[in-house]
Protein backbone atom coordinates (compact mmCIF):
# COMPACT_ATOMS: atom_id res chain seq x y z
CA UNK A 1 149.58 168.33 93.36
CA UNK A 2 152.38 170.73 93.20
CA UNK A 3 152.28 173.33 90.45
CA UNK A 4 155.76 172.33 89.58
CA UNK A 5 154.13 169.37 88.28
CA UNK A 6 152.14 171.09 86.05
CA UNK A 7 154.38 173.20 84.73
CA UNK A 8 156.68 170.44 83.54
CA UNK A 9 153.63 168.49 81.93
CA UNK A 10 153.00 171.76 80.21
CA UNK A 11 156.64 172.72 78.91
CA UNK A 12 156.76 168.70 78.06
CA UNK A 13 153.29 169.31 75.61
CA UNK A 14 154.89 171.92 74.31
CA UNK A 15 158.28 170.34 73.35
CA UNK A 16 156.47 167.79 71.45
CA UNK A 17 154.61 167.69 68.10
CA UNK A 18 153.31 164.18 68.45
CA UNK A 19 149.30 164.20 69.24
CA UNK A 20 149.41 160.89 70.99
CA UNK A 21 152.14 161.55 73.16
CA UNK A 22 150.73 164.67 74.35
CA UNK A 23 147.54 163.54 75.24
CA UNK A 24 149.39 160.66 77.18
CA UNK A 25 151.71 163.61 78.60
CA UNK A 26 148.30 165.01 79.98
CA UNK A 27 146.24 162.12 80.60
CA UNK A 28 149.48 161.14 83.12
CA UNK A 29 149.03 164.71 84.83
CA UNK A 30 145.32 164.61 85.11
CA UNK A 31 145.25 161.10 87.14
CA UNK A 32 147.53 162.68 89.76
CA UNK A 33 145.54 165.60 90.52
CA UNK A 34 143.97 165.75 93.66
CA UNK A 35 139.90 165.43 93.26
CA UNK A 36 139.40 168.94 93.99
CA UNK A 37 142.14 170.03 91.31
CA UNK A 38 140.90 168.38 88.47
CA UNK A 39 138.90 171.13 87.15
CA UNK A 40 141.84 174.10 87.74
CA UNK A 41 144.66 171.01 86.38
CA UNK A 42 142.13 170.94 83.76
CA UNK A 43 141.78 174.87 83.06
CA UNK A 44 145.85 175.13 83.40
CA UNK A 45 146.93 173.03 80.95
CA UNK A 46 144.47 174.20 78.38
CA UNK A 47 145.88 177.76 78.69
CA UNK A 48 143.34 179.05 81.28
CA UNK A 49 142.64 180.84 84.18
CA UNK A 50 139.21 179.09 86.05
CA UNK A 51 138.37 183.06 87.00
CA UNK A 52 137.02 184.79 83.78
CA UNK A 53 137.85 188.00 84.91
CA UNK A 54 140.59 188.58 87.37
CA UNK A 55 141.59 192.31 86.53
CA UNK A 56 145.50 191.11 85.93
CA UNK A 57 146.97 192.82 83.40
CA UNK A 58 150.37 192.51 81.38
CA UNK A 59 151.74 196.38 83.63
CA UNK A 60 150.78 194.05 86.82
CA UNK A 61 153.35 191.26 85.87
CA UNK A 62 156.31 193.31 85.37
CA UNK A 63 158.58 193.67 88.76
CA UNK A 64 157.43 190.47 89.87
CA UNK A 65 159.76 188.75 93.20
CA UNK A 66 162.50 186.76 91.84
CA UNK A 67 161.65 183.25 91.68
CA UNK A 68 161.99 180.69 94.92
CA UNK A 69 164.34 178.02 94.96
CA UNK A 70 162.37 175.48 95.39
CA UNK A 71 158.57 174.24 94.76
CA UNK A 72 156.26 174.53 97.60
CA UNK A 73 153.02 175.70 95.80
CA UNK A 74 150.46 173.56 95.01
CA UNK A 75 147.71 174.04 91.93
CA UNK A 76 144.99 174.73 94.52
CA UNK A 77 147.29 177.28 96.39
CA UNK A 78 146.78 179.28 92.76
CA UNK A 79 143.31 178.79 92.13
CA UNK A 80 142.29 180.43 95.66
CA UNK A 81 145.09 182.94 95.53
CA UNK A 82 143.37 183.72 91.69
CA UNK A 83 140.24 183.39 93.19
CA UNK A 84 140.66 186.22 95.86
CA UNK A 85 142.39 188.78 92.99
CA UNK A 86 139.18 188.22 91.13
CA UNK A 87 136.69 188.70 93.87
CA UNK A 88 138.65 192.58 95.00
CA UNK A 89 136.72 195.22 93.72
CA UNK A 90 136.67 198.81 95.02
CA UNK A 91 138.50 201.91 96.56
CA UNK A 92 142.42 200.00 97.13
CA UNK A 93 141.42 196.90 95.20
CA UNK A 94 144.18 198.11 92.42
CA UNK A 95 146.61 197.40 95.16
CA UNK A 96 145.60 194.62 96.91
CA UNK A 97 145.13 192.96 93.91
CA UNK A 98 149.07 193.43 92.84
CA UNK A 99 149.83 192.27 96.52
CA UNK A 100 148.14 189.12 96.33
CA UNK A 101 149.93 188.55 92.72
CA UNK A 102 153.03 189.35 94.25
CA UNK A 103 152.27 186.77 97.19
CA UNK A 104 151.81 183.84 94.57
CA UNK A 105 154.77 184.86 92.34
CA UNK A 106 156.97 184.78 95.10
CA UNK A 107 156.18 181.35 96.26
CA UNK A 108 156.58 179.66 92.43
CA UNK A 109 159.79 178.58 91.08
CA UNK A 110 161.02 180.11 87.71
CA UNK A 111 159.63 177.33 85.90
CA UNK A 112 156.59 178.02 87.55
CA UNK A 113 156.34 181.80 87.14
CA UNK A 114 156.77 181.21 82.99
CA UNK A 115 153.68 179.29 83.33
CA UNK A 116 151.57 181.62 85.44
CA UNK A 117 152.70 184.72 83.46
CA UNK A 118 151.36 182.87 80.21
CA UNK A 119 148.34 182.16 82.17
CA UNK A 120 147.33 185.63 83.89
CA UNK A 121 148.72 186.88 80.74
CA UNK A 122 146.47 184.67 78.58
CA UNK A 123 149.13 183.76 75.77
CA UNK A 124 150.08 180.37 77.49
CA UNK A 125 150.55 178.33 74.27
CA UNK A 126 151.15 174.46 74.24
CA UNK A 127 149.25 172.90 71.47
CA UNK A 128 146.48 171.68 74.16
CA UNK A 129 143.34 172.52 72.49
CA UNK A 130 140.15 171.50 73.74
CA UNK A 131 139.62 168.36 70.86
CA UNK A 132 142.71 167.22 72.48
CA UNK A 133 141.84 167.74 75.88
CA UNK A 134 138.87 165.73 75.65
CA UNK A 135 141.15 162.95 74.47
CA UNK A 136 142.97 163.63 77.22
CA UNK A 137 140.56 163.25 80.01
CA UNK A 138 138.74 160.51 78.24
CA UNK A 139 142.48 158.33 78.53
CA UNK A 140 142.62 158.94 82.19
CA UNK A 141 139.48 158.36 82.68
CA UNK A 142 139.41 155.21 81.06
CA UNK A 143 136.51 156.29 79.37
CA UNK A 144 135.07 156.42 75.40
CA UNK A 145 136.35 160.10 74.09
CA UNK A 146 132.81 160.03 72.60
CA UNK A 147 131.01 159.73 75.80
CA UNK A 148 133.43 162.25 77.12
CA UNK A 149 132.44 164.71 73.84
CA UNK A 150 128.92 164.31 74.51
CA UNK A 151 128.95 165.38 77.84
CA UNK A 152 131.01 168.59 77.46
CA UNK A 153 128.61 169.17 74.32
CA UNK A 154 126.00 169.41 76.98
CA UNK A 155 127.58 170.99 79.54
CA UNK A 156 129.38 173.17 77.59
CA UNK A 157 132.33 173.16 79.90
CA UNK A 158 134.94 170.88 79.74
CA UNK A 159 135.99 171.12 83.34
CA UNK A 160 133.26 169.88 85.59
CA UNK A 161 132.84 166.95 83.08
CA UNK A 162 136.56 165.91 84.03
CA UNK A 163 135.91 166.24 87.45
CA UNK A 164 133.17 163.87 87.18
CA UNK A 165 134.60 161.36 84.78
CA UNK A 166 137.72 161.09 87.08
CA UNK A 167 135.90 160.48 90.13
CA UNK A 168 133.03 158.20 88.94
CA UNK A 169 133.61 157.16 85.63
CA UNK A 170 130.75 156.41 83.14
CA UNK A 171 128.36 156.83 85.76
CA UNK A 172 129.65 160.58 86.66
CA UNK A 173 128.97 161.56 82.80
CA UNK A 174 125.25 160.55 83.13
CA UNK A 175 124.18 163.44 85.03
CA UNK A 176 125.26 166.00 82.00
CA UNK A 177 121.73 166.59 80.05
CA UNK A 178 119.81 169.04 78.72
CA UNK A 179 119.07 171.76 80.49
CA UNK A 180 116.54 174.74 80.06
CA UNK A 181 119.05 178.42 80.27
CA UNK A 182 122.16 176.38 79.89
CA UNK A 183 124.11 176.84 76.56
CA UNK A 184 125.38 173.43 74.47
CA UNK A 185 128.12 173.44 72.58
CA UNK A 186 127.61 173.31 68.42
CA UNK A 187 126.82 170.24 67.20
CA UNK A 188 129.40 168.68 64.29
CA UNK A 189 126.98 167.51 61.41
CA UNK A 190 127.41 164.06 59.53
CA UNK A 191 128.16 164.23 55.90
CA UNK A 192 126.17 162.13 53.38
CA UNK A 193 126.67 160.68 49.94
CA UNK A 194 123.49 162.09 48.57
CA UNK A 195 120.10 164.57 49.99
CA UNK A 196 118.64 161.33 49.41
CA UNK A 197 121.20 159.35 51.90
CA UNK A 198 120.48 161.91 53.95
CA UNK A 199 116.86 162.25 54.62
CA UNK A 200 116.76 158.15 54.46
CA UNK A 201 115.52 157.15 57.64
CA UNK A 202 113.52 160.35 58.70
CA UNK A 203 110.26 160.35 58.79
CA UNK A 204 109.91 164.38 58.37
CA UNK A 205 112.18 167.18 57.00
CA UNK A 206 111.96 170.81 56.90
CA UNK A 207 114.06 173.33 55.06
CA UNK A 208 115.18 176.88 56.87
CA UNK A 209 116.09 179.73 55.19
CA UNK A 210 118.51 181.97 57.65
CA UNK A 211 118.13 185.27 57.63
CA UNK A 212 120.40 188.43 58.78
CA UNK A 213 120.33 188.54 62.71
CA UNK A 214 120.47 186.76 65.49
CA UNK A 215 118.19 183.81 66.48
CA UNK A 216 116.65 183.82 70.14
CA UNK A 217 114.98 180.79 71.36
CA UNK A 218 112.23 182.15 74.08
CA UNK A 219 111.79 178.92 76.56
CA UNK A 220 109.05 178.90 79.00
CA UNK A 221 109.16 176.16 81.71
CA UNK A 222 107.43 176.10 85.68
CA UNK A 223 108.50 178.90 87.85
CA UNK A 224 111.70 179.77 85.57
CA UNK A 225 111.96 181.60 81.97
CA UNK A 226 114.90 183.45 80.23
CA UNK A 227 116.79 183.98 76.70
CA UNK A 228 120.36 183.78 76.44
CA UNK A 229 122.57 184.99 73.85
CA UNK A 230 125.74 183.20 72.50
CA UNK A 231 127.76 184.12 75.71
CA UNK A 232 124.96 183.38 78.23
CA UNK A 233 124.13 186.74 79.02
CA UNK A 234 120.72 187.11 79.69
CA UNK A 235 119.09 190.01 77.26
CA UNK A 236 115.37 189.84 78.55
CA UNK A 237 116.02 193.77 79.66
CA UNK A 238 116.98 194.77 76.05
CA UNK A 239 114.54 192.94 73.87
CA UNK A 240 111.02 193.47 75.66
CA UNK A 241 108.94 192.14 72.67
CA UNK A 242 110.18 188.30 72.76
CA UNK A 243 109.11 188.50 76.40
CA UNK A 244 106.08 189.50 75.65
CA UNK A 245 105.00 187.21 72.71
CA UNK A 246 106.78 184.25 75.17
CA UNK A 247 103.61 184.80 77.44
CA UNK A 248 101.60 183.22 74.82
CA UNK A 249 103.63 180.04 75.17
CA UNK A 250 102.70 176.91 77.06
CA UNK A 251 104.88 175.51 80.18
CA UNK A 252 107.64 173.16 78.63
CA UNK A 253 107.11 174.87 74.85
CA UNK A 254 109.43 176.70 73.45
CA UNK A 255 109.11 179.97 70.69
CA UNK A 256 111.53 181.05 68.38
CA UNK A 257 111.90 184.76 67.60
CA UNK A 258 114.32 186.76 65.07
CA UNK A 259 115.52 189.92 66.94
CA UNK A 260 118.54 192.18 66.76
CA UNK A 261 121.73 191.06 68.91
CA UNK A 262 121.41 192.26 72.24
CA UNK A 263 124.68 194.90 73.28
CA UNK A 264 127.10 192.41 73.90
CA UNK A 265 125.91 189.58 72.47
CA UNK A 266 127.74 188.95 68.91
């Protein structure tokens, strides 16, 4: 799919205030992707990058190549050229890095350079929030939004859940489960009319008390063990004594420790 299709969707979403028709605005986009661009046409028009870190900063988009005349460059063409300026690393990688921006710049219409400056730039905003994204995918799709909020609950990535709800439907969101190391999404919680509505049905309840700090849950399966924080980072090196109190845990158990955050883990 050309980017210059992606860039009108997105100035289209943005030119509207109407929920419905932007999720139909997107929904349209997403079925013409190509297969392997769901998951960057996914990223793009929720205001992201698929690299995390690409070293691209606001000095390296000033005295960009005027625009081109006309649209040759595709949404994969970006996600490798992206994926290349996030891989250099390095004595020259400074350079390289602003050749290689240059390289895509030059290729992209002016339409198309306003939306890859508010995407390297991170300040691409079109009212395309995840919640609405979800609907998104779940119209194109064809596909229950709840099944499609589930699944991104347990994958805790919206993009390879589009990817597989586009290409095999209901059956593509059945392989998105729990999984040891693997952050979920929060949970929304039900409201009730009453405690007593509430705890109807359940056969036991227990009450926590939360306390200052930051809960780790220490899991302990065959072969493979870790913590995580919030971001995923793994924080085994800086927090020795939940390893060490984990070895007292059965395979497939799981402990629960209270420790201090972890340097970089909020």
């Amino acid at each position: 799919m050309l980017l210059a299709e992606l860039a009108r969707t997105s100035a289209e979403v943005a030119a509207t205030r109407a929920r419905s028709q932007k999720i139909e605005l997107i929904a349209r986009c997403l079925r013409d992707a190509a297969p392997s661009e769901v998951e960057a046409t996914v990223a793009y028009l929720s205001g992201d990058l698929r690299q995390r870190r690409t070293g691209v900063g606001w000095s390296a988009l000033r005295d960009l190549p005027p625009p081109a005349p006309a649209p040759t460059l595709t949404v994969a063409d970006v996600d490798t050229a992206f994926e290349r300026i996030a891989a250099l690393s390095g004595p020259g990688s400074q350079g390289r890095r602003r050749e290689l921006l240059h390289e895509v710049f030059a290729r992209a219409t002016a339409d198309e350079q306003r939306l890859l400056i508010g995407l390297a730039g991170g300040e691409l905003r079109q009212g395309a929030l995840e919640g609405l994204m979800v609907e998104a995918v779940a119209r194109a799709a064809h596909l229950p939004a709840a099944d499609v909020r589930r699944a991104v609950m347990l994958r805790g990535a919206l993009d390879p859940v589009a990817a597989a709800a586009l290409a095999d439907g209901a059956t593509g969101l059945t392989g998105f489960r729990l999984e040891v190391g693997r952050p979920v999404q929060p949970m929304l919680a039900q409201t009730a009319d009453s405690v007593a509505a509430a705890l109807d049905g359940l056969d036991e309840a227990a009450v926590e008390w939360k306390l200052d700090g930051v809960l780790v849950k220490s899991l302990a399966v065959p072969y493979d063990a870790g913590r995580r924080c919030r971001l995923g980072q793994g924080e085994a090196a800086a927090h020795p004594r939940p390893g060490r109190a984990r070895r007292g845990v059965g395979a497939r158990a799981a402990a629960r420790v209270a420790v201090q955050p972890a340097p970089g883990c909020p």
